[in-house]
Protein backbone atom coordinates (compact mmCIF):
# COMPACT_ATOMS: atom_id res chain seq x y z
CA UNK A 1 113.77 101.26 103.86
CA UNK A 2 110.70 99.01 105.80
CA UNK A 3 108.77 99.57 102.70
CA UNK A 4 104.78 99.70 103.57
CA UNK A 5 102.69 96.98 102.22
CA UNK A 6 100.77 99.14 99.65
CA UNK A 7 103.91 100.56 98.30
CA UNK A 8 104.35 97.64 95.92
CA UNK A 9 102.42 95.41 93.82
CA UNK A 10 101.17 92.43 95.66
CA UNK A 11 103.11 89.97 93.49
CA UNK A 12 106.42 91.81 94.41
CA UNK A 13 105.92 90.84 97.67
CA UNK A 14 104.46 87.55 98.03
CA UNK A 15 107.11 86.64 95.06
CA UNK A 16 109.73 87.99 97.04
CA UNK A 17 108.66 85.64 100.24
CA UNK A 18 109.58 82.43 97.74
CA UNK A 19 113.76 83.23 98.16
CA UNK A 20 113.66 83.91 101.35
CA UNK A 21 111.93 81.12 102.57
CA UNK A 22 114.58 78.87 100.85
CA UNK A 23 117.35 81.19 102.36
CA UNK A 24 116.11 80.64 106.06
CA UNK A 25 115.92 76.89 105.26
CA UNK A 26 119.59 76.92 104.02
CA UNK A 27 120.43 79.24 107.17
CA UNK A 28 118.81 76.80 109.42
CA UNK A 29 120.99 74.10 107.72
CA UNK A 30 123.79 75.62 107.86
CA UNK A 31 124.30 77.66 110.43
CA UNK A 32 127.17 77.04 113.54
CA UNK A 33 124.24 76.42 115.52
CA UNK A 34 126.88 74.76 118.23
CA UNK A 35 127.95 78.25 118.96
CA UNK A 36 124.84 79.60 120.74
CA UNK A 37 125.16 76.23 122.98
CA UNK A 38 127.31 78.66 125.22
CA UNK A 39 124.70 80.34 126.71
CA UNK A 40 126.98 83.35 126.97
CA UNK A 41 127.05 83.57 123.48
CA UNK A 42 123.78 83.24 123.28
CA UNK A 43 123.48 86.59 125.59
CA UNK A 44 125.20 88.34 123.10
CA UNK A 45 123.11 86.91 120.23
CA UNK A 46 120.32 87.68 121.65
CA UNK A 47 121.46 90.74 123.09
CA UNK A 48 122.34 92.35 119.36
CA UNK A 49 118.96 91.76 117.96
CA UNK A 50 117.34 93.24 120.66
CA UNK A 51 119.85 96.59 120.33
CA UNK A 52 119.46 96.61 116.88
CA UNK A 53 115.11 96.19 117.03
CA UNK A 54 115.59 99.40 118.82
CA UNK A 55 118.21 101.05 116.22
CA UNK A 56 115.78 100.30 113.68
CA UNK A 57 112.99 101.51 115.07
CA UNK A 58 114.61 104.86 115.29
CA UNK A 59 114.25 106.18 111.38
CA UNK A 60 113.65 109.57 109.79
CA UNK A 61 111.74 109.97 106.66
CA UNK A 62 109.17 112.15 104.74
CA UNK A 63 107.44 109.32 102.56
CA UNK A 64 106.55 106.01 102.34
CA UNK A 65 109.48 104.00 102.06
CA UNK A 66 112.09 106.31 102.11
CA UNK A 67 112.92 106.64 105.80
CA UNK A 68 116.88 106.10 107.20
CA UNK A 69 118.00 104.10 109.69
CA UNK A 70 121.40 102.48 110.83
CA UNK A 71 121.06 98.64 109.25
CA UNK A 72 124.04 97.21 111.67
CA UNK A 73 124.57 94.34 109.36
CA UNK A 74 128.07 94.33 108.90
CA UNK A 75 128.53 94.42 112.94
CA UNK A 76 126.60 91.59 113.02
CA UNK A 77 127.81 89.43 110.19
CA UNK A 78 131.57 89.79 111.75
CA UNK A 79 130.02 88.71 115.21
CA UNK A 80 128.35 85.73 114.21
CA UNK A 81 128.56 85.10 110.29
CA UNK A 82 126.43 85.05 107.76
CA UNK A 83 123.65 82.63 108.55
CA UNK A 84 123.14 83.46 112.33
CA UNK A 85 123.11 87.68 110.93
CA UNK A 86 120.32 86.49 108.13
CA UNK A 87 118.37 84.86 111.19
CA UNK A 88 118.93 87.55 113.61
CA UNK A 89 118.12 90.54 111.39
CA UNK A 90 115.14 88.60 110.09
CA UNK A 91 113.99 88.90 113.92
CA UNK A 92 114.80 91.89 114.02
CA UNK A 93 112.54 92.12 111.43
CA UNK A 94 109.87 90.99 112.78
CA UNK A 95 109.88 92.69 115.99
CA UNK A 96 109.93 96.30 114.14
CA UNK A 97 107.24 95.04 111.74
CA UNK A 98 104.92 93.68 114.59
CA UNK A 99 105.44 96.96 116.76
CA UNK A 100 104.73 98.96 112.90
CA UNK A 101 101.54 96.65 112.71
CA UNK A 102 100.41 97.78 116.45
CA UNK A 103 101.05 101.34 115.80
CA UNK A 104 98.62 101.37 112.50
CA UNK A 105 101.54 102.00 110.53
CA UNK A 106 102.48 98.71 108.94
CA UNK A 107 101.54 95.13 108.29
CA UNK A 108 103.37 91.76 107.34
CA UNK A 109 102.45 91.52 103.14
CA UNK A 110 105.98 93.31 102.76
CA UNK A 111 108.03 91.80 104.88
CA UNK A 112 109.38 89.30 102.39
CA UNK A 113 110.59 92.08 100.30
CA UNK A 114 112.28 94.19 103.28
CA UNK A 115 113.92 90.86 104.43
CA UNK A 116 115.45 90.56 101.17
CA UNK A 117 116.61 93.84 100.42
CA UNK A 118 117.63 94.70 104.80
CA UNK A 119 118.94 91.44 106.09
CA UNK A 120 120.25 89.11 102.83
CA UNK A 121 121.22 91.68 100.65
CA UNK A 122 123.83 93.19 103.03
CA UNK A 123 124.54 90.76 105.20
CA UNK A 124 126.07 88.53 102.43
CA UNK A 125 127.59 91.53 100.90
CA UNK A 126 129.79 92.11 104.23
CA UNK A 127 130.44 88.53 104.11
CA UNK A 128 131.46 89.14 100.61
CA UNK A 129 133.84 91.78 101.35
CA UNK A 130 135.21 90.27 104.82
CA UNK A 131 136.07 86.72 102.70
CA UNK A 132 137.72 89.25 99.94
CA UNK A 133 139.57 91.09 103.25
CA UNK A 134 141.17 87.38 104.37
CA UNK A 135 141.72 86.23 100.89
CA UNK A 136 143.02 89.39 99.04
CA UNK A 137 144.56 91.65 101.62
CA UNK A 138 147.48 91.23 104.17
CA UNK A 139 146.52 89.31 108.00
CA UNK A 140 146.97 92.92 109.58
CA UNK A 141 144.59 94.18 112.55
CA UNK A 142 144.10 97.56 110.86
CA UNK A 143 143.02 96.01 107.59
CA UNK A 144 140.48 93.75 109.14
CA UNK A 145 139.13 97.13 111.24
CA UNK A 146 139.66 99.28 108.46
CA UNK A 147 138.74 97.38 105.46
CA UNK A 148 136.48 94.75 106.64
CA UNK A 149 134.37 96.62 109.54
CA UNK A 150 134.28 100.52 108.62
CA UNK A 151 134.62 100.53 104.55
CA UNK A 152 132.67 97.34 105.06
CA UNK A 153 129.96 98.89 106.74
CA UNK A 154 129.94 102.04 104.62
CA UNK A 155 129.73 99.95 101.73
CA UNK A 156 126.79 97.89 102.77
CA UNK A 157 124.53 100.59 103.67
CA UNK A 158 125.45 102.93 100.47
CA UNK A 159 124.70 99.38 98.32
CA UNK A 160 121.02 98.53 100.50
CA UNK A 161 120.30 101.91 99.85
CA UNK A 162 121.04 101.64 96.03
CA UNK A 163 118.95 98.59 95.69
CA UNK A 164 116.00 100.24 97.72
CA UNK A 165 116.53 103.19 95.18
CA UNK A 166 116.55 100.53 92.24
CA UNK A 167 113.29 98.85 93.70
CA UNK A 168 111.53 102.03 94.30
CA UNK A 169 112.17 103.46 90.33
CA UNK A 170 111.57 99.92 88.76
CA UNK A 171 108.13 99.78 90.82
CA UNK A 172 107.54 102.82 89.30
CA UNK A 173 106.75 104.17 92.94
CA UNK A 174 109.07 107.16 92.87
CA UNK A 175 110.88 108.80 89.76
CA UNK A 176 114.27 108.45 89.62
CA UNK A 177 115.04 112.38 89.43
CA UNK A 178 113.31 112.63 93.26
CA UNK A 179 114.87 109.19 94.50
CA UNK A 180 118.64 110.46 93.37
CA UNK A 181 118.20 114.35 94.34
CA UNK A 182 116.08 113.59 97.69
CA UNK A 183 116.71 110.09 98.86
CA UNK A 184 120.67 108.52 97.91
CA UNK A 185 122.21 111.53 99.46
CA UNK A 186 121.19 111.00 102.54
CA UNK A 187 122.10 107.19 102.36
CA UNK A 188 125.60 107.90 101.51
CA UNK A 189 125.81 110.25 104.85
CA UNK A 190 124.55 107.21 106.72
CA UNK A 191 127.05 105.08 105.21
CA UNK A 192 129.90 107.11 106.72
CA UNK A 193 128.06 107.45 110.13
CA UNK A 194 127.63 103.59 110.15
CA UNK A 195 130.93 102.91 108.97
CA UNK A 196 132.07 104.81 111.82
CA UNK A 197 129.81 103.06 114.27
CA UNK A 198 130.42 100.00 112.92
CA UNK A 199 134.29 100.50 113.22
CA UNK A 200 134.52 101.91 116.49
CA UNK A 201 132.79 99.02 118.32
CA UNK A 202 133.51 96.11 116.07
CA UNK A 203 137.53 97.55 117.73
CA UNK A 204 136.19 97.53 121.23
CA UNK A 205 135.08 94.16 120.56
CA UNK A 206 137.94 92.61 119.31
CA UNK A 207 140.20 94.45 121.90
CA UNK A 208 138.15 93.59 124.84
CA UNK A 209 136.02 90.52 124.01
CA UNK A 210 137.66 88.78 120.74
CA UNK A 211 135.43 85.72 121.54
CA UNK A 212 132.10 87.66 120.53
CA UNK A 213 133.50 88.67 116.89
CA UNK A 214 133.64 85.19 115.38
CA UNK A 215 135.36 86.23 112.00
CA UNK A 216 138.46 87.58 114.29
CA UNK A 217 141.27 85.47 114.78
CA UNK A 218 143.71 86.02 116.94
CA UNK A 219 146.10 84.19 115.56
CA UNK A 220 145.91 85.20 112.04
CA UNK A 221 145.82 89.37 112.46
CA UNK A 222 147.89 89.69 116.14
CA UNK A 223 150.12 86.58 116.69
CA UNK A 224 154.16 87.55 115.27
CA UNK A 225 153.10 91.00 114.63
């Protein structure tokens, strides 16, 4: 993930800069802006992009492009749905890219592409699966923790990494032989240390401060239990 700028053709990532542009615009449309009027939400907003900036920032890798690192995405898409995650991760972003940019290592002509493929891509996958959770699946606290937040989370990451894989062969960057035997491996083991992450707070969360996770309702997974 964080691909470099000279890792893909120039038109990859300028073209890739055209969606997202007219995803933020839709985000800042639509998004429950009224929430982040409470200033303590706010805090916590805030608070998550600045814990994740510093979860991405610690990533292990041996090429270009192919480092790991814990996305969060699902966390953050049960906190505070999907347009305030897109913005937030896009920050988040930016803040890893910037400090990348200081430290020689990377510069902005990507960072259409990584927003794309770090912060949409999963973010409205967990969306995808946490509407299929409410829609498809009983109103039962484990199943929201279970379903929704750890096999959620898992399945975000294992996807993101799939897509970087997919991006990576199709650029003709890495062969497919090295990606699969070298690289998706290790992103399925971070799927299952996410998913556990992911599940064990998105619990303390719900337990201890329900308000933060906006996608919980009390009355729909605890009341006549």
């Amino acid at each position: 993930m964080n691909f470099p700028d000279a890792l893909f053709p120039q038109a990859w990532a300028l073209g890739a800069a055209f969606p997202l542009l007219a995803i933020w615009f839709w985000c800042m449309r639509t998004a429950p802006w009224k929430r982040l009027a409470d200033s303590a939400q706010l805090n916590v907003w805030l608070g998550t992009i600045v814990l994740l900036t510093l979860v991405w920032s610690m990533k292990a890798g041996v090429k270009p492009g192919l480092n790991l690192h814990l996305l969060g995405a699902t966390m953050f898409t049960l906190m505070f749905g999907r347009q305030l995650a897109i913005i937030g991760l896009s920050l988040v972003l930016a803040g890893v890219t910037l400090n990348g940019e200081l430290r020689g290592q990377a510069g902005w002509l990507a960072y259409g592409l990584n927003a794309m493929v770090l912060a949409v891509f999963p973010v409205l996958l967990a969306d995808l699966i946490q509407r299929g959770v409410e829609r498809f699946l009983p109103a039962n606290f484990f199943v929201y923790v279970f379903v929704a937040a750890f096999f959620g989370a898992a399945g975000a990451v294992m996807a993101t990494g799939l897509l970087a894989s997919g991006l990576l062969w199709l650029a003709d960057v890495y062969p497919a032989i090295a990606l699969v035997d070298d690289y998706l491996p290790y992103y399925f083991l971070l799927g299952f240390a996410e998913a556990w992450l992911n599940g064990a707070m998105v619990t303390l969360m719900v337990v201890y401060v329900p308000h933060w996770v906006g996608s919980f309702d009390d009355r729909r997974y605890l009341l006549n239990k």
